[in-house]
PDB file of N, CA and C in Angstrom:
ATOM      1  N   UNK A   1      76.832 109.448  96.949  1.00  0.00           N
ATOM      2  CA  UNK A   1      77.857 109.447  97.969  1.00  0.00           C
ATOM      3  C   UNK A   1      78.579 110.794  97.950  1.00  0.00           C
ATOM      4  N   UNK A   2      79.184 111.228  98.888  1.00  0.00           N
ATOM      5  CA  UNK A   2      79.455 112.741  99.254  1.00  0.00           C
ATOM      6  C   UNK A   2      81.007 112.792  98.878  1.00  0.00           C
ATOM      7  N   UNK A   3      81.221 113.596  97.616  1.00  0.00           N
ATOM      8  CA  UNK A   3      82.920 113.495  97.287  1.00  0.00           C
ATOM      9  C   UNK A   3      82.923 113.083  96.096  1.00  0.00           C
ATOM     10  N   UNK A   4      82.177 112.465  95.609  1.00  0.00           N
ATOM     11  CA  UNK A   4      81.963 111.788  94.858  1.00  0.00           C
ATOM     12  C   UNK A   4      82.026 112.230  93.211  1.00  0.00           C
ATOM     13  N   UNK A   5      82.077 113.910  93.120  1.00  0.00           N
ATOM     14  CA  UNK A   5      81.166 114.422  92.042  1.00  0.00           C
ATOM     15  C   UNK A   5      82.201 114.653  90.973  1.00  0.00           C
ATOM     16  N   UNK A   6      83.214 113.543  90.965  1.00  0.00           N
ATOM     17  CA  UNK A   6      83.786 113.578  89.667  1.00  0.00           C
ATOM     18  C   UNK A   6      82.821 112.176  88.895  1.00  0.00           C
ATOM     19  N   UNK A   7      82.572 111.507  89.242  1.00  0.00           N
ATOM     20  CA  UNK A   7      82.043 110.434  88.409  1.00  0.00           C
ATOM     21  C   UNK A   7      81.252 110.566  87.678  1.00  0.00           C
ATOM     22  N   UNK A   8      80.955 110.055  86.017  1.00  0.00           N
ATOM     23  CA  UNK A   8      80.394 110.711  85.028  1.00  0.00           C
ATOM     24  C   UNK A   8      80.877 112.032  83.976  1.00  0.00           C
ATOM     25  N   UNK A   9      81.838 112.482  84.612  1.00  0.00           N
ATOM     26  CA  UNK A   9      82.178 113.505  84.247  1.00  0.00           C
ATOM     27  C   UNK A   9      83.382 113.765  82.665  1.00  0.00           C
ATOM     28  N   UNK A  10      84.018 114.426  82.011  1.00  0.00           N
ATOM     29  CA  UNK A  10      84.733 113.964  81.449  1.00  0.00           C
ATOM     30  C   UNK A  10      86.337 113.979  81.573  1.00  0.00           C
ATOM     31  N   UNK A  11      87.110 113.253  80.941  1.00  0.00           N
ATOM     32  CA  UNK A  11      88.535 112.954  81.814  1.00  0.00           C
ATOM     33  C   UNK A  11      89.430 114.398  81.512  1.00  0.00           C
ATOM     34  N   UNK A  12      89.533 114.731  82.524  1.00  0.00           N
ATOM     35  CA  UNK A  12      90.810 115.846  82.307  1.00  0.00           C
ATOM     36  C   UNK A  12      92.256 115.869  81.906  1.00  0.00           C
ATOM     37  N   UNK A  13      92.136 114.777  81.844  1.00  0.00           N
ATOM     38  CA  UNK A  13      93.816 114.183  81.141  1.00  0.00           C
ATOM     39  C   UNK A  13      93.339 113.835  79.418  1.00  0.00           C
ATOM     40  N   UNK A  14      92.720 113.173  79.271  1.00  0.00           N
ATOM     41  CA  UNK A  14      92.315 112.717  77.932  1.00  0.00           C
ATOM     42  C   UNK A  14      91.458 113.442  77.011  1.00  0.00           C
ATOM     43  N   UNK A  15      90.243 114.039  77.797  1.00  0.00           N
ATOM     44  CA  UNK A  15      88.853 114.940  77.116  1.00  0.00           C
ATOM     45  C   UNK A  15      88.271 113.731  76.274  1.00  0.00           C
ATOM     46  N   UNK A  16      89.039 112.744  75.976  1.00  0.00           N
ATOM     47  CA  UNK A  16      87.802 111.743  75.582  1.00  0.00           C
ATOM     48  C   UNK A  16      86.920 110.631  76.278  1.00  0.00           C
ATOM     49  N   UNK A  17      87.425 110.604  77.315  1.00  0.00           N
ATOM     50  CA  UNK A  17      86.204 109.370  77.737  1.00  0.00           C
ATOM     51  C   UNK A  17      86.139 109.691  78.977  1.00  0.00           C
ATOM     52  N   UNK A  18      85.156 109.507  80.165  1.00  0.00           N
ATOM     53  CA  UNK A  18      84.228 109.458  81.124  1.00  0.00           C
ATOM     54  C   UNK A  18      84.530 109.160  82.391  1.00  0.00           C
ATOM     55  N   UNK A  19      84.628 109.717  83.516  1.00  0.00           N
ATOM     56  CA  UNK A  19      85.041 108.509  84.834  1.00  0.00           C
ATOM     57  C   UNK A  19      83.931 108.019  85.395  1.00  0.00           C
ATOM     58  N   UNK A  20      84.542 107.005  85.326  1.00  0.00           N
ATOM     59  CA  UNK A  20      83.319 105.805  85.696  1.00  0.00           C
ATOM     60  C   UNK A  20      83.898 105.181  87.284  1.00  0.00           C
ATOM     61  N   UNK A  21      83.187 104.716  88.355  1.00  0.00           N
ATOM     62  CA  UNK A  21      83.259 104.308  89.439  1.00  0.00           C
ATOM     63  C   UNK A  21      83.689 102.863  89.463  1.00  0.00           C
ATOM     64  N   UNK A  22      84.617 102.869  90.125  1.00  0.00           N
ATOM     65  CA  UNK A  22      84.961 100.894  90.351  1.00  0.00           C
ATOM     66  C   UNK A  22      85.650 100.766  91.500  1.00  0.00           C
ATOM     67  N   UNK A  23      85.158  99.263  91.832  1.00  0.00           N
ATOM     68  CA  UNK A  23      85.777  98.956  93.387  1.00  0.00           C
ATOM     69  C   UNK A  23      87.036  98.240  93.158  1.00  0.00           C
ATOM     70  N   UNK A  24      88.106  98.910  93.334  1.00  0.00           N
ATOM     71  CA  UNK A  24      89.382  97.939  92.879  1.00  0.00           C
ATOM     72  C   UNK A  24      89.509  96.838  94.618  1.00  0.00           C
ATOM     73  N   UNK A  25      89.965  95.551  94.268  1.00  0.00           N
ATOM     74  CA  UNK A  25      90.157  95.205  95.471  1.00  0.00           C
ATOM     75  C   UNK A  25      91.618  95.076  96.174  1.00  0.00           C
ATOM     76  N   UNK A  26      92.590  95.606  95.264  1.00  0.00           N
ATOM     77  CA  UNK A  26      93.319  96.137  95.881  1.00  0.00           C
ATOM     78  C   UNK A  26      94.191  97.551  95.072  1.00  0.00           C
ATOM     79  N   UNK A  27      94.556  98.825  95.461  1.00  0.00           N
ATOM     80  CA  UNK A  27      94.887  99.702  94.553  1.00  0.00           C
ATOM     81  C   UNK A  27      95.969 100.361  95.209  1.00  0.00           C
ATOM     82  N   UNK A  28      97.185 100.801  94.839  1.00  0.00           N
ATOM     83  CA  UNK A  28      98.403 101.444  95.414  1.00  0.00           C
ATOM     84  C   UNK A  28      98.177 103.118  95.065  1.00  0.00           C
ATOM     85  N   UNK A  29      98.315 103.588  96.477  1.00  0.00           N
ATOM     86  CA  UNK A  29      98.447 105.358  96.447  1.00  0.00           C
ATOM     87  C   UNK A  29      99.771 105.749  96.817  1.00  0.00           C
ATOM     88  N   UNK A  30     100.361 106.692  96.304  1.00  0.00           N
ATOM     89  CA  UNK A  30     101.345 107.406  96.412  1.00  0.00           C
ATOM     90  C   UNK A  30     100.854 108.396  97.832  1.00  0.00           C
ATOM     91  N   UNK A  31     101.468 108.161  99.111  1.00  0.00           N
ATOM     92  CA  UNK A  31     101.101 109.412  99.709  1.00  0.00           C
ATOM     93  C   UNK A  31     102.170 109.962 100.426  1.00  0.00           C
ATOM     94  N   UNK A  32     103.829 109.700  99.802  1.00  0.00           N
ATOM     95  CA  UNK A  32     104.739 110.970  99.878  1.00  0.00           C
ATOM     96  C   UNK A  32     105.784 110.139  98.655  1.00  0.00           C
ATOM     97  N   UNK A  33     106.875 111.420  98.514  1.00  0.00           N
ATOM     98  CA  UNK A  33     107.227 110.714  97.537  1.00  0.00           C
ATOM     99  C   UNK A  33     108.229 109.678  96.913  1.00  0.00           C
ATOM    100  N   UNK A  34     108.040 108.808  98.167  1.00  0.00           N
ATOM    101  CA  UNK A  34     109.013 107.382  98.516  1.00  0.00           C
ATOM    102  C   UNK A  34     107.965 106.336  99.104  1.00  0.00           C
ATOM    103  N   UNK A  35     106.774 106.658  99.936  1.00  0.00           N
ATOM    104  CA  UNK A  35     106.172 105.930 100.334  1.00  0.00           C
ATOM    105  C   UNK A  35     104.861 105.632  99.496  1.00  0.00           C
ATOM    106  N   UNK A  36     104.216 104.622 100.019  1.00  0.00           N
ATOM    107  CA  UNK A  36     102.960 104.059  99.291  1.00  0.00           C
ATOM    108  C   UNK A  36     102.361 103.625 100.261  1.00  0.00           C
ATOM    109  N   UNK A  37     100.624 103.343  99.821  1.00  0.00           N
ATOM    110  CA  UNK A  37      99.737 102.626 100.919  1.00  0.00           C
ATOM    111  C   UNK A  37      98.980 101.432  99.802  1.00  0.00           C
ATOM    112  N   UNK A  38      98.801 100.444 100.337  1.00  0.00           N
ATOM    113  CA  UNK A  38      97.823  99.463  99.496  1.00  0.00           C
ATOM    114  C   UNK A  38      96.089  99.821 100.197  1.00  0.00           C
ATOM    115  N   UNK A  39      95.507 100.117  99.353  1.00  0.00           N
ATOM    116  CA  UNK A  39      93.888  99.925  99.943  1.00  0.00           C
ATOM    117  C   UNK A  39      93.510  99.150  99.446  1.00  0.00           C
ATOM    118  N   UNK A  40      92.730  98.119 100.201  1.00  0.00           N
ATOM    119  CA  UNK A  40      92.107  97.177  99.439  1.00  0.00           C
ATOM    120  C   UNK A  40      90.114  97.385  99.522  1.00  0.00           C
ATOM    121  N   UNK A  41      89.938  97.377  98.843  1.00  0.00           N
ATOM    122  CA  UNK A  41      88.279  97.075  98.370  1.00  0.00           C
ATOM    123  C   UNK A  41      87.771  98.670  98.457  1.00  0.00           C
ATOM    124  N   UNK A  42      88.482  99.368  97.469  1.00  0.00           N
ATOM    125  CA  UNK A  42      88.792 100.993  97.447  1.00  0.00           C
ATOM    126  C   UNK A  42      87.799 101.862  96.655  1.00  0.00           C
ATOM    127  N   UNK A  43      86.812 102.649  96.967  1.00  0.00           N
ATOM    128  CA  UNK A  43      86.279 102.474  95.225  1.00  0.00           C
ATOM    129  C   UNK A  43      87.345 104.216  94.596  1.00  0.00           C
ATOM    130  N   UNK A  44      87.304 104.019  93.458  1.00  0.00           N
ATOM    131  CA  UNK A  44      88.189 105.236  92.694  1.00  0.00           C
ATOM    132  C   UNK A  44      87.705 105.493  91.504  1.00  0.00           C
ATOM    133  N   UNK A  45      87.831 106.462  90.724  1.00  0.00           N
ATOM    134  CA  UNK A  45      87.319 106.668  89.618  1.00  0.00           C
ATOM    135  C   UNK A  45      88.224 106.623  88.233  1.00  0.00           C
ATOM    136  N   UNK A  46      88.144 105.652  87.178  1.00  0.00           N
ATOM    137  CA  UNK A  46      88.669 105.310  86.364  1.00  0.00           C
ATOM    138  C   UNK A  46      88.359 106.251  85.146  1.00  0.00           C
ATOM    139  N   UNK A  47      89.058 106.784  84.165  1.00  0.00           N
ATOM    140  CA  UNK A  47      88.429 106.940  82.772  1.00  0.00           C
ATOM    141  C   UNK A  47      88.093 105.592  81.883  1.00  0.00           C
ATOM    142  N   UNK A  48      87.152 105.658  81.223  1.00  0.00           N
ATOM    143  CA  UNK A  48      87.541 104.731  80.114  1.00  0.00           C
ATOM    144  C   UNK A  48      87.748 104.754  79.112  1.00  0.00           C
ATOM    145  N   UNK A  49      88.286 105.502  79.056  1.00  0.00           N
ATOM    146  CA  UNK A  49      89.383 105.673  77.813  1.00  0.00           C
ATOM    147  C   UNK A  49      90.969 105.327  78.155  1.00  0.00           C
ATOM    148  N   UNK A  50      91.222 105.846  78.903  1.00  0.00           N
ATOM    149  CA  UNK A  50      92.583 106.362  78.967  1.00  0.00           C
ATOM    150  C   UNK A  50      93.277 105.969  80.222  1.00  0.00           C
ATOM    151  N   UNK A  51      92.315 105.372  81.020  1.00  0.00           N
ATOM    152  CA  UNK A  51      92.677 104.563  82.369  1.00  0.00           C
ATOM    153  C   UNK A  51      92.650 105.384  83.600  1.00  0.00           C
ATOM    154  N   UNK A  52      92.973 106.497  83.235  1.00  0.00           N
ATOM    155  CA  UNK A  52      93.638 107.513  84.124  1.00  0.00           C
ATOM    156  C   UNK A  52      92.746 107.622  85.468  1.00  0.00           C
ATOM    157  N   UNK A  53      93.481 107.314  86.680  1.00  0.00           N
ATOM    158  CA  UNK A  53      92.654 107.294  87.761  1.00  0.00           C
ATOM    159  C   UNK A  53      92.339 108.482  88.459  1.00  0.00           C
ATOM    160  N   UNK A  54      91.234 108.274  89.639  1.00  0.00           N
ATOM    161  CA  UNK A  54      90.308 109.462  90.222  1.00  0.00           C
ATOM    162  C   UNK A  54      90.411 109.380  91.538  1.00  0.00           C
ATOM    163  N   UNK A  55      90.862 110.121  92.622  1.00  0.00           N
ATOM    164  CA  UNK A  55      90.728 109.448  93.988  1.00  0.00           C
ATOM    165  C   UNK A  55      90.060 110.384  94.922  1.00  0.00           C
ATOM    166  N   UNK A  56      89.064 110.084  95.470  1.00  0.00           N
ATOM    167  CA  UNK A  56      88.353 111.341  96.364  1.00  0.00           C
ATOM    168  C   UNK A  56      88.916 111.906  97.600  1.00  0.00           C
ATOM    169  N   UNK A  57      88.985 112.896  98.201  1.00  0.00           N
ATOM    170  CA  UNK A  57      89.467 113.577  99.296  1.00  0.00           C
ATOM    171  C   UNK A  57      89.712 112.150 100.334  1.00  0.00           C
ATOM    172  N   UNK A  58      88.194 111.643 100.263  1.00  0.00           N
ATOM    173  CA  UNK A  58      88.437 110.631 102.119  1.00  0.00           C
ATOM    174  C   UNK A  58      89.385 109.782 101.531  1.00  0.00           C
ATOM    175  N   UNK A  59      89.630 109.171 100.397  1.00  0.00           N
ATOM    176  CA  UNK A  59      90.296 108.071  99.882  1.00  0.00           C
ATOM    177  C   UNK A  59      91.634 108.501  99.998  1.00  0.00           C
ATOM    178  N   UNK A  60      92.165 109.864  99.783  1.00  0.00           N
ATOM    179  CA  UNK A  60      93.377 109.946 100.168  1.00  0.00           C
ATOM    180  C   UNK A  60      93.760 109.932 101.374  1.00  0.00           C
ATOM    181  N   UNK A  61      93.079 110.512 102.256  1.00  0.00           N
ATOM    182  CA  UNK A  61      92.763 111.028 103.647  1.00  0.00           C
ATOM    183  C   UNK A  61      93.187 109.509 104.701  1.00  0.00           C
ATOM    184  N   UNK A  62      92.663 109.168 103.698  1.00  0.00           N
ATOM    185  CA  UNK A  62      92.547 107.274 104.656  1.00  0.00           C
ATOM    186  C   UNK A  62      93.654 106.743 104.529  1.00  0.00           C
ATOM    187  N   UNK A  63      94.425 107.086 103.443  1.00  0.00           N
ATOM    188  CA  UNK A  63      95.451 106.621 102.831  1.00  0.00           C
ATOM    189  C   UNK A  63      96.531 107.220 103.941  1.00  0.00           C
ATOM    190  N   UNK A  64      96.867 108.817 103.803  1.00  0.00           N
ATOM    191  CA  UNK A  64      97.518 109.662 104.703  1.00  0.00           C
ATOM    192  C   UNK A  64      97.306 108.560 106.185  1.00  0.00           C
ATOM    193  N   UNK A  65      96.499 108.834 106.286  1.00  0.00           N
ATOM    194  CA  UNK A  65      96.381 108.353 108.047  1.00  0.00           C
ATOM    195  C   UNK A  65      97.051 107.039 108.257  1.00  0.00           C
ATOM    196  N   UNK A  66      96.760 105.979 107.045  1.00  0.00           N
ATOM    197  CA  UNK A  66      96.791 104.570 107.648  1.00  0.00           C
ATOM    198  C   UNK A  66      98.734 105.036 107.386  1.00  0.00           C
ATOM    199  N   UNK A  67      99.317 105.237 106.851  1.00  0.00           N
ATOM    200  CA  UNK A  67     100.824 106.158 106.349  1.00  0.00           C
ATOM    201  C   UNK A  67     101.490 106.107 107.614  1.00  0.00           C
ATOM    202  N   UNK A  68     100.623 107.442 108.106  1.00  0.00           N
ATOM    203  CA  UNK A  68     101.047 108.126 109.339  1.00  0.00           C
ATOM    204  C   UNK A  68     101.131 107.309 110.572  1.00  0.00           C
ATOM    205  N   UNK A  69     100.196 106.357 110.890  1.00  0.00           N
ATOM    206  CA  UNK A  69      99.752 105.429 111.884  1.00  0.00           C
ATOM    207  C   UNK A  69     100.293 103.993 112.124  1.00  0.00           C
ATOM    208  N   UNK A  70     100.965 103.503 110.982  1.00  0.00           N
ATOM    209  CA  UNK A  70     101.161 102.709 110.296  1.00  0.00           C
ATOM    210  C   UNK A  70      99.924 101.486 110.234  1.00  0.00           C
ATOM    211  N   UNK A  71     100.137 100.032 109.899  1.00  0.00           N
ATOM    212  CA  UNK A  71      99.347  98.990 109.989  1.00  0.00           C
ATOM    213  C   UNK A  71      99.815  97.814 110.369  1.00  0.00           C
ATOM    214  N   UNK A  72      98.940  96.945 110.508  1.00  0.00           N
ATOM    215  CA  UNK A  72      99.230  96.126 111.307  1.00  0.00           C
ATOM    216  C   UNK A  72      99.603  94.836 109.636  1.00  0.00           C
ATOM    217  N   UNK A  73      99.611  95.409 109.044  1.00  0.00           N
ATOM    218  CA  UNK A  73      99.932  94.108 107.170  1.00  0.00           C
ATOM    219  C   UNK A  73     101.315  94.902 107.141  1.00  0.00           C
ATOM    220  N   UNK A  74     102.091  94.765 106.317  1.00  0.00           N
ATOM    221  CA  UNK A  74     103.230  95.220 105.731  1.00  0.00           C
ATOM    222  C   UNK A  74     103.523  94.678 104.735  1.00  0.00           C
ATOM    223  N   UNK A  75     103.999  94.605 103.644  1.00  0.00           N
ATOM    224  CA  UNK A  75     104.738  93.787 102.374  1.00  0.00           C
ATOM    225  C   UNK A  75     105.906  94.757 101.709  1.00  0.00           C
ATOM    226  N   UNK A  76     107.112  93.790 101.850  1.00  0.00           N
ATOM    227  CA  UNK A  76     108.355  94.126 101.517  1.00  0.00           C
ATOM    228  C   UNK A  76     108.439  93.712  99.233  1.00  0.00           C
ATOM    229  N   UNK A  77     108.483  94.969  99.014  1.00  0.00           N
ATOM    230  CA  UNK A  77     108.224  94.549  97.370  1.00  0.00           C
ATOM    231  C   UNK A  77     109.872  95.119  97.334  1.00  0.00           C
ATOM    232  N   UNK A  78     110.643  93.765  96.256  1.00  0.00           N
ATOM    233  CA  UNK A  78     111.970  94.214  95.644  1.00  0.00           C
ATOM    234  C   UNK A  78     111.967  95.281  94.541  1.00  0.00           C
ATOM    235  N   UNK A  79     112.995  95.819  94.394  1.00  0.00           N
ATOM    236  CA  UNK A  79     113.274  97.202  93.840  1.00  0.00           C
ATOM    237  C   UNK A  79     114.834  96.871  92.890  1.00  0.00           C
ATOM    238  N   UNK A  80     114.632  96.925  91.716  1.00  0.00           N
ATOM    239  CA  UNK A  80     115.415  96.488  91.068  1.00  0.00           C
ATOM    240  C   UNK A  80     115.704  97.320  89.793  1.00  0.00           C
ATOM    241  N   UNK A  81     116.753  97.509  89.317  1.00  0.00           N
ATOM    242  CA  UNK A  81     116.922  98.248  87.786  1.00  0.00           C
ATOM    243  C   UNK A  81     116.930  97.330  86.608  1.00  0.00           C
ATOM    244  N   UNK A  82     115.887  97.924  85.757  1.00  0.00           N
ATOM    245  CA  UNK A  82     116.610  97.521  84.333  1.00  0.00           C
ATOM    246  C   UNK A  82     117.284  97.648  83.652  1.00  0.00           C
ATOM    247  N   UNK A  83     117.856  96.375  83.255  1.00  0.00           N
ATOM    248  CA  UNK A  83     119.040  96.835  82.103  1.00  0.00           C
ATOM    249  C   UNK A  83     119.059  95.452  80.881  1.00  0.00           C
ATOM    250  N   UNK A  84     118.783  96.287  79.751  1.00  0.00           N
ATOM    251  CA  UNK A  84     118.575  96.077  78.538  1.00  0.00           C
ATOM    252  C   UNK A  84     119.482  95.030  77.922  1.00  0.00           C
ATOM    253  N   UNK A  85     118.725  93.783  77.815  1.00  0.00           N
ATOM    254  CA  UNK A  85     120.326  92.914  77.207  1.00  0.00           C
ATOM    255  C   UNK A  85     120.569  92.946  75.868  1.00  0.00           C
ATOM    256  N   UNK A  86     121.949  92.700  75.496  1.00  0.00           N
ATOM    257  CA  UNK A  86     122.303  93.115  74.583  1.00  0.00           C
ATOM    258  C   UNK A  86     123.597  93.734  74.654  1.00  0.00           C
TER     259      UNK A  86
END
């Protein structure tokens, strides 16, 4: 697949383990820095080691657009502080 050519490779955050390809079926992108997009059935590239995720040009790209365009789903998630009892 075209974009693709981090997979296999080794993790640039960790140097110990590998990114490996997986289809998350649903995965949250950051694409400014207040907003988010949910993709669902996404594929991205994982380490396994270290978790650390991989996202290809179109995968952001798709992300940007659906952002920009908005969608026709929405979900309102609460936003709350912690505070330590005690």
């Amino acid at each position: 697949m075209a974009g693709d050519g981090f997979y296999g490779y080794r993790c640039e955050y960790c140097d110990a383990g590998h990114v490996r390809r997986e289809i998350r079926g649903r995965e949250i992108i950051r694409v400014t820095k207040t907003n988010y997009v949910i993709l669902e059935d996404v594929p991205i590239g994982v380490c396994d080691h270290c978790h650390a995720r991989y996202y290809t040009a179109a995968v952001i790209k798709h992300a940007e657009r659906l952002h920009e365009k908005g969608t026709a789903r929405k979900v309102q998630v609460p936003v709350g502080r912690y505070v330590a009892a005690g």
